[in-house]
C-alpha atoms as a PDB file:
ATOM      1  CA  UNK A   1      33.968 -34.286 -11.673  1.00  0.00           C
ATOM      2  CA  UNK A   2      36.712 -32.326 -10.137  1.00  0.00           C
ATOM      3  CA  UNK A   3      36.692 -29.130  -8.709  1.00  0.00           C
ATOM      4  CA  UNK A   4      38.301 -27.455 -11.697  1.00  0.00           C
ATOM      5  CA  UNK A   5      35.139 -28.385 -13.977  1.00  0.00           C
ATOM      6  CA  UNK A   6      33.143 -26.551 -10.955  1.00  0.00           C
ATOM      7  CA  UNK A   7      31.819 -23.154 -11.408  1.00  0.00           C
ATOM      8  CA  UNK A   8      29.957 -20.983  -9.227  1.00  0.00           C
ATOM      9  CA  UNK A   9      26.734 -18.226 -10.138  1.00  0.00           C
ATOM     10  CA  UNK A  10      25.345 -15.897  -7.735  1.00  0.00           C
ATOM     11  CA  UNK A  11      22.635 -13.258  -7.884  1.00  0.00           C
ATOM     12  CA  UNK A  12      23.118 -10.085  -6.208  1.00  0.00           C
ATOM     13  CA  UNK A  13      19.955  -8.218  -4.803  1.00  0.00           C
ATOM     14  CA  UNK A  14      19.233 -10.127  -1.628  1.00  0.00           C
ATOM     15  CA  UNK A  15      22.272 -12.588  -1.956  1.00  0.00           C
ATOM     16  CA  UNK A  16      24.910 -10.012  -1.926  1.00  0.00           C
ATOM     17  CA  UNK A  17      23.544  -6.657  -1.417  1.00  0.00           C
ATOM     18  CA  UNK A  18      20.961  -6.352   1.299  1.00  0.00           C
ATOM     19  CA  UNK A  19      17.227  -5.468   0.513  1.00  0.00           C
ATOM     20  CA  UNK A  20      13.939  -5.702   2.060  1.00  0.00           C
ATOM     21  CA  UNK A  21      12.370  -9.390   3.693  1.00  0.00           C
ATOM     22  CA  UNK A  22      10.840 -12.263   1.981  1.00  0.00           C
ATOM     23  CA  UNK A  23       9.549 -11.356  -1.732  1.00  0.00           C
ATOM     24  CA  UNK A  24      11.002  -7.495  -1.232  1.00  0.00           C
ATOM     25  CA  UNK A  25      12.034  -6.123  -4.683  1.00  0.00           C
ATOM     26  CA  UNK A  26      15.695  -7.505  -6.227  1.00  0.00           C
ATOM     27  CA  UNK A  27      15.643  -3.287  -6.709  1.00  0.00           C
ATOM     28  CA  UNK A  28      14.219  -1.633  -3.732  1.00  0.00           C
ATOM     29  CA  UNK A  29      17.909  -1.075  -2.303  1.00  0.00           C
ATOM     30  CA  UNK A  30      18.693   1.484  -5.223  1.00  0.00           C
ATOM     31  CA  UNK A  31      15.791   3.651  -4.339  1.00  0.00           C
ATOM     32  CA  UNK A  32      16.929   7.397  -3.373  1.00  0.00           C
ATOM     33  CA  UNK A  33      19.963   9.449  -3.754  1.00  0.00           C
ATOM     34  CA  UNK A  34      23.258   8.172  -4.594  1.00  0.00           C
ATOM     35  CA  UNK A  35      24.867   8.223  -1.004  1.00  0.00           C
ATOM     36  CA  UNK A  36      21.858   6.436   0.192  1.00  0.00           C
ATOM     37  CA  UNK A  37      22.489   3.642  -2.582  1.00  0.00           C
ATOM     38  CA  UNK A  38      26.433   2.808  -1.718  1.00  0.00           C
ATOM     39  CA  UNK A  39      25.373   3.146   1.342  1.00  0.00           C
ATOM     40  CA  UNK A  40      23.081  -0.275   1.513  1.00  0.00           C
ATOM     41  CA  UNK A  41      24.429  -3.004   3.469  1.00  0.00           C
ATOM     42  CA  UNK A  42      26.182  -5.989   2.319  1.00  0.00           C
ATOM     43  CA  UNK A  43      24.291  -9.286   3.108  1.00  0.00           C
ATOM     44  CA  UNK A  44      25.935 -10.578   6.165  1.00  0.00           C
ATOM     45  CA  UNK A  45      28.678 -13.030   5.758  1.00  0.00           C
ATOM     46  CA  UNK A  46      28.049 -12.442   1.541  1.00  0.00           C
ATOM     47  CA  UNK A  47      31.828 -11.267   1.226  1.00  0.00           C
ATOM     48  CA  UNK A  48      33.920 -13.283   3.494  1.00  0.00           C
ATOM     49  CA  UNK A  49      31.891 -16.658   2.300  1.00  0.00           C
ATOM     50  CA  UNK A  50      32.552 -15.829  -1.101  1.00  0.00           C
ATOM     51  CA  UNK A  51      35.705 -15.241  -0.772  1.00  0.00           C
ATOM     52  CA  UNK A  52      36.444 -18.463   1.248  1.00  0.00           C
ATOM     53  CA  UNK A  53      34.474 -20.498  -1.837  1.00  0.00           C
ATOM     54  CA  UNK A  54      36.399 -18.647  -4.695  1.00  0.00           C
ATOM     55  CA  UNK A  55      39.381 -21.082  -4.589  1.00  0.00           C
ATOM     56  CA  UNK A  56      36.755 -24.287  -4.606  1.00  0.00           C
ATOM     57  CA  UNK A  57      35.656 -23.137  -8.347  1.00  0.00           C
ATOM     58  CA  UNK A  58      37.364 -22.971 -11.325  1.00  0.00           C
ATOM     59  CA  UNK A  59      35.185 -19.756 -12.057  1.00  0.00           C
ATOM     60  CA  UNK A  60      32.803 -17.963 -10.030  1.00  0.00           C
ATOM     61  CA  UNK A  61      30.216 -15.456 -11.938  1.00  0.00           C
ATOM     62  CA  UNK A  62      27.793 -13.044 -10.779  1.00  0.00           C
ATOM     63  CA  UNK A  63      24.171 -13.287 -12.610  1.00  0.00           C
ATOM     64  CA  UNK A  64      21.526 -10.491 -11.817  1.00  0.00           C
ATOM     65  CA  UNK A  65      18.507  -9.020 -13.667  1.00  0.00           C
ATOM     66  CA  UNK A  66      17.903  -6.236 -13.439  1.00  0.00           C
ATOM     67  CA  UNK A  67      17.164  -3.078 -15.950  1.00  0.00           C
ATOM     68  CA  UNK A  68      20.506  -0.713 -17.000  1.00  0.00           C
ATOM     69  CA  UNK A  69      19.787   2.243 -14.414  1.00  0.00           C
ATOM     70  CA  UNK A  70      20.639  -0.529 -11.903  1.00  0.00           C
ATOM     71  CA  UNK A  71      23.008  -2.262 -13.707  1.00  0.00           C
ATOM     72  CA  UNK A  72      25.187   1.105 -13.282  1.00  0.00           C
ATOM     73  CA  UNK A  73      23.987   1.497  -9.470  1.00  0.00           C
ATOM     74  CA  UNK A  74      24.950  -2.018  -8.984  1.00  0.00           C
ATOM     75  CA  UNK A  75      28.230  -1.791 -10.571  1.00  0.00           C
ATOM     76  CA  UNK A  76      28.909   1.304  -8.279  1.00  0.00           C
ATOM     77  CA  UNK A  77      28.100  -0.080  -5.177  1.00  0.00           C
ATOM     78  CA  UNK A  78      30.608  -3.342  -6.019  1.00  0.00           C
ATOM     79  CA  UNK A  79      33.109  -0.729  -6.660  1.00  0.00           C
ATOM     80  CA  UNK A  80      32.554   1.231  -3.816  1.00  0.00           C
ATOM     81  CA  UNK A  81      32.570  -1.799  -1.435  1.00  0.00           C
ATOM     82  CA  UNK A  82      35.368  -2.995  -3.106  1.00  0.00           C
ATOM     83  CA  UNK A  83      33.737  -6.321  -3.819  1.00  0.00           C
ATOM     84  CA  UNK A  84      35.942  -7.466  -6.342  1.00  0.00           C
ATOM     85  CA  UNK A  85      39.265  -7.644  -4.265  1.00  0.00           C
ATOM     86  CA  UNK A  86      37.528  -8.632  -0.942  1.00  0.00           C
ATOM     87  CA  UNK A  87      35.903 -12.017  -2.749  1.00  0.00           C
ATOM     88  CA  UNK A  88      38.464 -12.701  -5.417  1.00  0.00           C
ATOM     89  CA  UNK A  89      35.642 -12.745  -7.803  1.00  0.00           C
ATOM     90  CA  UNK A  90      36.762 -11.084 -11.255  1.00  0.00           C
ATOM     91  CA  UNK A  91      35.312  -7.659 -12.127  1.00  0.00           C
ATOM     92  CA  UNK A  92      34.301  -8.856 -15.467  1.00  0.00           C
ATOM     93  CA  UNK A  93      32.813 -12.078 -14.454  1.00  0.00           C
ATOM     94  CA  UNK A  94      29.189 -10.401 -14.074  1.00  0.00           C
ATOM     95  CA  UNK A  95      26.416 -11.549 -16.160  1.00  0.00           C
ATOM     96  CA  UNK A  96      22.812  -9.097 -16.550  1.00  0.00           C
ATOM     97  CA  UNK A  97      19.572 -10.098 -18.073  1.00  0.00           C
ATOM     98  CA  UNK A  98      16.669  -8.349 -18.733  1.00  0.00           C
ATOM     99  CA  UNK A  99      14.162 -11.339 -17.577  1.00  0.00           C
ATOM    100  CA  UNK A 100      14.930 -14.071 -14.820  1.00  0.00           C
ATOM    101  CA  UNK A 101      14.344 -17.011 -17.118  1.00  0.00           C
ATOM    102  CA  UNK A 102      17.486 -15.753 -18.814  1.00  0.00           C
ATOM    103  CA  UNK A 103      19.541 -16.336 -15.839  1.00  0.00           C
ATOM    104  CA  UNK A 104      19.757 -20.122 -17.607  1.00  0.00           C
ATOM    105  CA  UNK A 105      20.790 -19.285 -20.812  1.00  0.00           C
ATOM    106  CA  UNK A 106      23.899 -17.961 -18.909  1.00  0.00           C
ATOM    107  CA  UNK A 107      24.300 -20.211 -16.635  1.00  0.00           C
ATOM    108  CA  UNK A 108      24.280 -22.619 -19.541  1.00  0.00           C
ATOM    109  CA  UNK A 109      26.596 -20.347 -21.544  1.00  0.00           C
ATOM    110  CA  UNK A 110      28.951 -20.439 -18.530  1.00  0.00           C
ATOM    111  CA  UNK A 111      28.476 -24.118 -17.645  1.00  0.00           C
ATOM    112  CA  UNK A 112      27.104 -23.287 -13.924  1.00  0.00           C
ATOM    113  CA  UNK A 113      27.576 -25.774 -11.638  1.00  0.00           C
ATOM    114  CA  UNK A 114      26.303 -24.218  -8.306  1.00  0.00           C
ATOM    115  CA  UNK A 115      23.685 -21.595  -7.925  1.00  0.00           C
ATOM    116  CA  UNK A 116      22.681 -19.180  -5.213  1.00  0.00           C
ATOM    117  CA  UNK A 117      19.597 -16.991  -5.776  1.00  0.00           C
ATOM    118  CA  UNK A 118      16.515 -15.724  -3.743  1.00  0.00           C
ATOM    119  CA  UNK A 119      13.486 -16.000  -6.253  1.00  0.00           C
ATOM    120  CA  UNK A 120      12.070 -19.536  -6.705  1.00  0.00           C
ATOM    121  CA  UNK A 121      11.064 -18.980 -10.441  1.00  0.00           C
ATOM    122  CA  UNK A 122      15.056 -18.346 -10.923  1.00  0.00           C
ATOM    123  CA  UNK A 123      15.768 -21.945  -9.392  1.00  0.00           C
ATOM    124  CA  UNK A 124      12.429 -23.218 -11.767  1.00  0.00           C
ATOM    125  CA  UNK A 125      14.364 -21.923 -14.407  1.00  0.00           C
ATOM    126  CA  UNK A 126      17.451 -23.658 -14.144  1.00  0.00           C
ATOM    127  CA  UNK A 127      16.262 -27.206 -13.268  1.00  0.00           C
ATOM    128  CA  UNK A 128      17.832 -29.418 -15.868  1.00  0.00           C
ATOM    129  CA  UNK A 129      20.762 -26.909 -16.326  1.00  0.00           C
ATOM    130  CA  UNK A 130      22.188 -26.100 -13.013  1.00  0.00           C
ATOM    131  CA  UNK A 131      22.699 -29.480 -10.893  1.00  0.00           C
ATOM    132  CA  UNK A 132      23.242 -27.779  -7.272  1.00  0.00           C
ATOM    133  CA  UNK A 133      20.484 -24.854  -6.706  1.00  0.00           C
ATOM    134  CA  UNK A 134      20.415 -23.097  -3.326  1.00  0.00           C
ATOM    135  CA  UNK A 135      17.178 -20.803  -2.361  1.00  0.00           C
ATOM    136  CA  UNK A 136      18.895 -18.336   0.024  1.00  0.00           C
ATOM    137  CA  UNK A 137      17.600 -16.082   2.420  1.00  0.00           C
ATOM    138  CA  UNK A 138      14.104 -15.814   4.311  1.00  0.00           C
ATOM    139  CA  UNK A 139      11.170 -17.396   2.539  1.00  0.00           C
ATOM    140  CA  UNK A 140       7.162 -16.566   2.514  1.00  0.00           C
ATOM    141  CA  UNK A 141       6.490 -20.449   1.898  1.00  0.00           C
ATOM    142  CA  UNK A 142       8.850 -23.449   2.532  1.00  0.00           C
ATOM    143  CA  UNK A 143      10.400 -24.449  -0.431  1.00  0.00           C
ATOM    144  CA  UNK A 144      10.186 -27.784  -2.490  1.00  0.00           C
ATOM    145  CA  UNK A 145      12.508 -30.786  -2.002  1.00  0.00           C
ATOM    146  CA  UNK A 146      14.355 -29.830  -5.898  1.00  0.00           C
ATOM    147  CA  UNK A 147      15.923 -26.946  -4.237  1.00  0.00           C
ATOM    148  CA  UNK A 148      18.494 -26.005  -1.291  1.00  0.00           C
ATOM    149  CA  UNK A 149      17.263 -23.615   1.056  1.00  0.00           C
ATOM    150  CA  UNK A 150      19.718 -21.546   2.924  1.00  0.00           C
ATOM    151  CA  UNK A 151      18.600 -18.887   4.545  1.00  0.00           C
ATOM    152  CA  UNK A 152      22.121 -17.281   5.728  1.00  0.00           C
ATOM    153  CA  UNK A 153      25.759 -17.762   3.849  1.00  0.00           C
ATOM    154  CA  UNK A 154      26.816 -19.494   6.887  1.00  0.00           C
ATOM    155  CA  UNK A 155      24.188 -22.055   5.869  1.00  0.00           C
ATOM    156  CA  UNK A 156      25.111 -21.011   2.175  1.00  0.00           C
ATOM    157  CA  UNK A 157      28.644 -21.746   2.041  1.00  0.00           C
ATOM    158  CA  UNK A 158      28.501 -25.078   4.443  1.00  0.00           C
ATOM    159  CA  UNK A 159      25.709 -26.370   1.738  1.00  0.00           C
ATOM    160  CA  UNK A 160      28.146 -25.476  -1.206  1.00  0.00           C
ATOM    161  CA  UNK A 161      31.474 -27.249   0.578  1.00  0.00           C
ATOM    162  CA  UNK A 162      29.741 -30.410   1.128  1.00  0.00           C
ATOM    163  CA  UNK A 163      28.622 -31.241  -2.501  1.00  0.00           C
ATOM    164  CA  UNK A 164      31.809 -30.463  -3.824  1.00  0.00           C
ATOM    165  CA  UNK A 165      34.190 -33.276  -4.884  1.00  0.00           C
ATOM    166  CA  UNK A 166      36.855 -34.260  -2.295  1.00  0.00           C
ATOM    167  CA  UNK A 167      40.133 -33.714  -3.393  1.00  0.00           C
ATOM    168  CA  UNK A 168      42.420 -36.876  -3.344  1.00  0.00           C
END
């Protein structure tokens, strides 16, 4: 497998927009007013890893769940953190689902090679259709040996490099 047959999926409450600590709600960051919303923190390192991993895919996708109030919030605060130019990552390369099992049917759908997502049950989920899962950020319990934990992009993005192909 080369690199162009590589694609990339990555949630976005906890893995690219900040929220609370281990098992915090994907949501809890859109609580309040407006300002308060765009105002939430990026993940640190989320842009400038992604940005740096964009060229190692052949496609990279965003995959969230998340109801359609937040859908809209979460669209917003992309737009208003300019996410799209910053990573590379196409604006219409984002996936939502209603239910985190369905985070496989896309990632079959768009033939997800990599993963990066916070919940376990997401990683349960796609074992048997996503070969490379990684588990990021701070976790109640350690994780089991079928996943990748990496609990900051730094960690993220070294994890990702290293199984991809080496280019001859």
């Amino acid at each position: 497998m080369n690199t162009h047959d590589m694609r990339l999926g990555v949630d976005i409450g906890r893995v690219i927009i900040g929220g609370g600590g281990p098992g915090g709600g994907d949501t809890q960051f859109f609580s309040g007013d407006t300002a308060r919303m765009l105002a939430t923190p990026a993940v640190p390192g989320a842009f400038d890893a992604l940005a740096r991993l964009v060229p190692h895919f052949e496609q990279v996708w965003l995959v969230s769940k998340c109801g359609e109030r937040v859908q809209r919030s979460t669209r917003r605060w992309l737009d208003h953190h300019d996410f799209f130019a910053r990573t590379g990552i196409p604006r219409d390369h984002v996936r939502f689902c209603l239910a985190r099992r369905d985070k496989a049917r896309h990632c079959a759908e768009l033939a997800i090679t990599h993963f990066v997502d916070d919940k376990l049950d997401v990683h349960e989920a796609l074992r048997g259709v996503v070969e490379h899962r990684y588990l990021f950020g701070p976790q109640r319990t350690p994780p089991p040996a079928w996943v990748r934990h990496t609990a900051t992009w730094a960690q993220a993005e070294a994890a990702i490099v290293s199984s991809l192909p080496v280019s001859r």
